[in-house]
N, C-alpha and C. Protein backbone atom coordinates (compact mmCIF):
# COMPACT_ATOMS: atom_id res chain seq x y z
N UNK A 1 69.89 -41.34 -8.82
CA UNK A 1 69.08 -40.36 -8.12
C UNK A 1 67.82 -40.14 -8.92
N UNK A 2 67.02 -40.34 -8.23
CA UNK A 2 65.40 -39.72 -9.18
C UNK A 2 64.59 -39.18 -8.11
N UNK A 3 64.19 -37.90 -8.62
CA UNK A 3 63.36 -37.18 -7.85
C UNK A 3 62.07 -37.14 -7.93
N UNK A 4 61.35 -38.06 -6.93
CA UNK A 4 59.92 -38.28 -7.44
C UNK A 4 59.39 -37.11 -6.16
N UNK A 5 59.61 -36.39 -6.05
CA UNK A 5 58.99 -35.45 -4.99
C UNK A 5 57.77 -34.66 -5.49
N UNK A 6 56.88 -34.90 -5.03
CA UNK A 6 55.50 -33.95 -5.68
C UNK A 6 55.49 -32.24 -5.40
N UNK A 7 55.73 -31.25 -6.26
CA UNK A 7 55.21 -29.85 -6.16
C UNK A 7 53.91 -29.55 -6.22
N UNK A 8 53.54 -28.63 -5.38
CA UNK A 8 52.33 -28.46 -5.37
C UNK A 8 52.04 -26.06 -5.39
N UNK A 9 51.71 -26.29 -6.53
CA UNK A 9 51.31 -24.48 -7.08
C UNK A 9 50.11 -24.02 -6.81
N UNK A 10 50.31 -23.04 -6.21
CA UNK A 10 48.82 -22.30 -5.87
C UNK A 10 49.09 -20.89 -6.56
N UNK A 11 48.30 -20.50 -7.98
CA UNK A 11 48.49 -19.63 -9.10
C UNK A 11 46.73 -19.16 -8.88
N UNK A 12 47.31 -17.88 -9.08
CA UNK A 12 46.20 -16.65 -9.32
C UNK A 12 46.26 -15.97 -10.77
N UNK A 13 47.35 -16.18 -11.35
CA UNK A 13 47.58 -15.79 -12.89
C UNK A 13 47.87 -17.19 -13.72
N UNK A 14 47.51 -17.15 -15.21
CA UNK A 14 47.68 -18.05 -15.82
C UNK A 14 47.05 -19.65 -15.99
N UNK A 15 46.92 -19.91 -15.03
CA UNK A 15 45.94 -21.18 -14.61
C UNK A 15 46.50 -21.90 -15.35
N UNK A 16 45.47 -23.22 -15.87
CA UNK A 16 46.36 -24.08 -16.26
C UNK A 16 46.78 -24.11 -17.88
N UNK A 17 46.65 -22.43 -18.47
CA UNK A 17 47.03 -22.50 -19.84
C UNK A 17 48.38 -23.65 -20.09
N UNK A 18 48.36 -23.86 -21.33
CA UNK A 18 49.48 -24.74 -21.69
C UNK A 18 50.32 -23.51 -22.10
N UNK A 19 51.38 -24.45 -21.56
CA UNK A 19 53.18 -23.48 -21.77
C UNK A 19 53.86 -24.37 -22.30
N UNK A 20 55.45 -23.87 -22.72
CA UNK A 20 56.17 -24.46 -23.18
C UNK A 20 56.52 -26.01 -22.17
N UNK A 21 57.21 -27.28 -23.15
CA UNK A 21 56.82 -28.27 -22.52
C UNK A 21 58.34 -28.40 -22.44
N UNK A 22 58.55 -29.26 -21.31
CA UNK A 22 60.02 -29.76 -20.92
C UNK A 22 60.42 -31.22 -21.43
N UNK A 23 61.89 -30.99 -22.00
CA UNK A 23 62.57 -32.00 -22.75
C UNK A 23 63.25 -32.95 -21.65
N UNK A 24 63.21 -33.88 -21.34
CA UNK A 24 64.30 -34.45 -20.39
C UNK A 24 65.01 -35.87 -21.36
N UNK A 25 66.18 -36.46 -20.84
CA UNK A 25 66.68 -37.53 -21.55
C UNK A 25 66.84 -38.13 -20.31
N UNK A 26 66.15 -40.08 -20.72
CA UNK A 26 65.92 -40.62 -19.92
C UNK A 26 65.92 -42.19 -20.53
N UNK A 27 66.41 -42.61 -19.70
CA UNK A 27 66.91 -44.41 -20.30
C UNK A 27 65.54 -45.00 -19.89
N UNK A 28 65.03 -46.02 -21.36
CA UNK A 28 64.45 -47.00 -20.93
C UNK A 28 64.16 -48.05 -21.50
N UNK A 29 63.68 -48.83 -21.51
CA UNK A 29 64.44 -50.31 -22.02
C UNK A 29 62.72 -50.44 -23.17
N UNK A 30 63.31 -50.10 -24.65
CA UNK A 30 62.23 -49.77 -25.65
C UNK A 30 62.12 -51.17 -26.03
N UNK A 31 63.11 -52.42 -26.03
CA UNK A 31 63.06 -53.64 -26.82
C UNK A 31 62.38 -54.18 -25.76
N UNK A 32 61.62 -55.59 -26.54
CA UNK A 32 60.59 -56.27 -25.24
C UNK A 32 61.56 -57.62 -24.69
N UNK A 33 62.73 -57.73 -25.30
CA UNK A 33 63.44 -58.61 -25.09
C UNK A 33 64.07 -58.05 -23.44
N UNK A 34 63.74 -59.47 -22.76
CA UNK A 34 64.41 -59.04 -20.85
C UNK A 34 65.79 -58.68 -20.94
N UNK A 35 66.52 -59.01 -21.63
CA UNK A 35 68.05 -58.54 -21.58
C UNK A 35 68.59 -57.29 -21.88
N UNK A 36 67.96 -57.24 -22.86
CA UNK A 36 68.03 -55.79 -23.78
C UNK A 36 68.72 -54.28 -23.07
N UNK A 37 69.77 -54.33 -23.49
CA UNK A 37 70.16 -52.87 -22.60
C UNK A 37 69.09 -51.69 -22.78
N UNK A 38 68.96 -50.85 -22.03
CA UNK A 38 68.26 -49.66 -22.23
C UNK A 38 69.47 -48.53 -22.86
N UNK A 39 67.97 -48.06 -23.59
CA UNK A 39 68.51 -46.94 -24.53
C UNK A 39 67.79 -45.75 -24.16
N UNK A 40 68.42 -44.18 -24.56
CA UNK A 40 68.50 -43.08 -23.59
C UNK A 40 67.40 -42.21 -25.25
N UNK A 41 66.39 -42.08 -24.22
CA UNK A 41 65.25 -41.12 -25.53
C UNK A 41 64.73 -39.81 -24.74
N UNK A 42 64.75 -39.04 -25.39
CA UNK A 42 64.10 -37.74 -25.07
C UNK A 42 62.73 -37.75 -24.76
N UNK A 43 62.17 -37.35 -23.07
CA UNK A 43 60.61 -37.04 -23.30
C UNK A 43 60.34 -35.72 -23.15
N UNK A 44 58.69 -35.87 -23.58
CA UNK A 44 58.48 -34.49 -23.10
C UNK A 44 57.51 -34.47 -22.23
N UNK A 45 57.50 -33.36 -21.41
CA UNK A 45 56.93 -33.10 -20.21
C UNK A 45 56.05 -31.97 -20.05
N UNK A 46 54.16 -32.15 -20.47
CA UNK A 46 53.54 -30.68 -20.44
C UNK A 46 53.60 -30.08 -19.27
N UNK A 47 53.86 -28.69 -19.34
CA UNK A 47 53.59 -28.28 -17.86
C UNK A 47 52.79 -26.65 -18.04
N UNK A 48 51.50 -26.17 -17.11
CA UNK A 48 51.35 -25.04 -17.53
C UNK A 48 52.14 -23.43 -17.57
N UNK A 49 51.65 -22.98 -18.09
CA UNK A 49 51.50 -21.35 -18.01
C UNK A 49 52.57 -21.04 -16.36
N UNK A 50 51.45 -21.14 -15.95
CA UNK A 50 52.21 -20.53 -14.74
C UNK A 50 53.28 -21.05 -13.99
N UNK A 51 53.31 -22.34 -13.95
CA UNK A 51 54.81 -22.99 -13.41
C UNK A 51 56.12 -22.90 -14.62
N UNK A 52 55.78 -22.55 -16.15
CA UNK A 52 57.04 -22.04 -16.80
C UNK A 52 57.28 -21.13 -15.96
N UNK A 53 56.38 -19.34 -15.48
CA UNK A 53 56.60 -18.24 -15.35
C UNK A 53 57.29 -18.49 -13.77
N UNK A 54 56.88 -19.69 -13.22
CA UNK A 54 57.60 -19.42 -11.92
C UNK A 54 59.04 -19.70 -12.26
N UNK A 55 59.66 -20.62 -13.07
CA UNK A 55 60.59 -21.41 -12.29
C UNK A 55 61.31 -20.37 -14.07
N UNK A 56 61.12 -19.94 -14.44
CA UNK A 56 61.84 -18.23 -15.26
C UNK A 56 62.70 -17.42 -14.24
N UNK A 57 61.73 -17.13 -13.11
CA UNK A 57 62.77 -16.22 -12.20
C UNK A 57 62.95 -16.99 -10.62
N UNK A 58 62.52 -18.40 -10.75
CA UNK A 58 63.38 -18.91 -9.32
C UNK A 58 64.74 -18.50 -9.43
N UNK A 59 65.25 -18.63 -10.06
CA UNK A 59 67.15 -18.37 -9.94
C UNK A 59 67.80 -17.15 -9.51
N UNK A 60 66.56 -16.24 -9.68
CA UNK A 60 66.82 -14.87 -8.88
C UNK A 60 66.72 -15.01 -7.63
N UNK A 61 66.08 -15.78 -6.98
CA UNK A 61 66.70 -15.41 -5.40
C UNK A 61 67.48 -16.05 -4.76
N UNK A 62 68.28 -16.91 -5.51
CA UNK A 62 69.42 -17.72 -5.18
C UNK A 62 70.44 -16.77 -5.96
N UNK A 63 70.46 -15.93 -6.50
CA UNK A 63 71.47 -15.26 -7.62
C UNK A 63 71.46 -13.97 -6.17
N UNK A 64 70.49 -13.28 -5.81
CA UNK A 64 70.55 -12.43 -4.84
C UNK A 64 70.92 -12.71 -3.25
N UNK A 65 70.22 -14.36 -3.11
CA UNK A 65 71.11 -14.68 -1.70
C UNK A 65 72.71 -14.93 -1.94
N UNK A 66 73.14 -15.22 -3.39
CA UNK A 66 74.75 -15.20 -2.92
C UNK A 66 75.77 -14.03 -3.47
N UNK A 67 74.84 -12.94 -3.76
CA UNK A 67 74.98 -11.51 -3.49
C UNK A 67 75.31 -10.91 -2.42
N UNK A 68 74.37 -10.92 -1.51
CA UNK A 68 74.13 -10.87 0.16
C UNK A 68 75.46 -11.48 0.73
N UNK A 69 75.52 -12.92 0.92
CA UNK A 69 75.96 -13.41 1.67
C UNK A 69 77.26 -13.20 1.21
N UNK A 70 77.89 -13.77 -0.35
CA UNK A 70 79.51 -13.90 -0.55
C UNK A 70 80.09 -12.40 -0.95
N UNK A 71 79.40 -11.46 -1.28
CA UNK A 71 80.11 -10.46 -1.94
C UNK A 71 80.04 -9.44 -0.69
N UNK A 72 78.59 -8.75 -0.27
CA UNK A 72 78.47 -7.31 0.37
C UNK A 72 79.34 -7.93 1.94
N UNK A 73 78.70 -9.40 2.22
CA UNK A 73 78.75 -9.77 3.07
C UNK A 73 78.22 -8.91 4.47
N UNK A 74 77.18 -8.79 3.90
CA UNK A 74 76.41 -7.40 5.45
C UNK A 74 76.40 -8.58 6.43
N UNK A 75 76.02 -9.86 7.23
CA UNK A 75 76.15 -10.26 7.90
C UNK A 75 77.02 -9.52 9.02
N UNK A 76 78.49 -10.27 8.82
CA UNK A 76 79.64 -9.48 8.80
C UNK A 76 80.05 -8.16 9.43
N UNK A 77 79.47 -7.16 8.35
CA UNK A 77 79.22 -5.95 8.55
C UNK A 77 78.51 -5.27 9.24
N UNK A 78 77.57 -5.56 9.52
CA UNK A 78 76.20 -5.12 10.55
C UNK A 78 76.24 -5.66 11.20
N UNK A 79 76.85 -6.82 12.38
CA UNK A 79 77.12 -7.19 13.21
C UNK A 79 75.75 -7.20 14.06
N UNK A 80 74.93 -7.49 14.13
CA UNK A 80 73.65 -7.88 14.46
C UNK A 80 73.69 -8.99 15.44
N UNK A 81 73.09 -8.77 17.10
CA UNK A 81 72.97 -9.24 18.06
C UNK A 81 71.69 -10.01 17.70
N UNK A 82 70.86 -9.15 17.87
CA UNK A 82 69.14 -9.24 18.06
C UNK A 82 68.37 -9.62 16.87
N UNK A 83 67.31 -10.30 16.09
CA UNK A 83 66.81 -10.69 15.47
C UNK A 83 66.31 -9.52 14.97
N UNK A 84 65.06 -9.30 16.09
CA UNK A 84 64.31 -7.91 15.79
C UNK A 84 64.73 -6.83 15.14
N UNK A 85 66.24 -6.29 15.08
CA UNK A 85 66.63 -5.33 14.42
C UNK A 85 67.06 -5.33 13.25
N UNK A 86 67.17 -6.75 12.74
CA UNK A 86 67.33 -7.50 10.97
C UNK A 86 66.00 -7.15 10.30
N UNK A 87 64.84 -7.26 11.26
CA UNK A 87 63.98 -7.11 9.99
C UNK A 87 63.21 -5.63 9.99
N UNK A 88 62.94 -5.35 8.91
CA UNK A 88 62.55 -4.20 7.97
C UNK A 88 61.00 -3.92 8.67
């Protein structure tokens, strides 16, 4: 599996200060010999300011949708016909 999917950030804070950089471990074949098994090396990955600060609290709204859904279970509970009356 490799995820070559492009993100794309639209930031009003932080811009493209440099932030902490991401470690990943990743096989690749360092000898120039064609046979050569690949071997597994750590890179690093700059990324700015503001995409550290986003992806800090992405996990909060996946931590709060399975709040909602598995525990209070208001679905369920509020028994909701109509769309219109779900939202706030």
């Amino acid at each position: 599996w490799l995820d070559r999917n492009r993100r794309k950030f639209i930031a009003t804070a932080h811009g493209l200060e440099e932030g902490k950089p991401i470690f990943r471990e990743r096989w690749r074949q360092v000898d120039d010999d064609p046979n050569a098994p690949p071997t597994q090396i750590c890179i690093q990955i700059p990324q700015p300011l503001a995409i550290e600060r986003y992806y800090e609290g992405a996990g909060a709204v996946d931590v709060s949708n399975k709040v909602r859904q598995n525990e209070l279970m208001l679905d369920r509970r509020l028994k909701m016909d109509k769309w219109d009356y779900r939202v706030n």
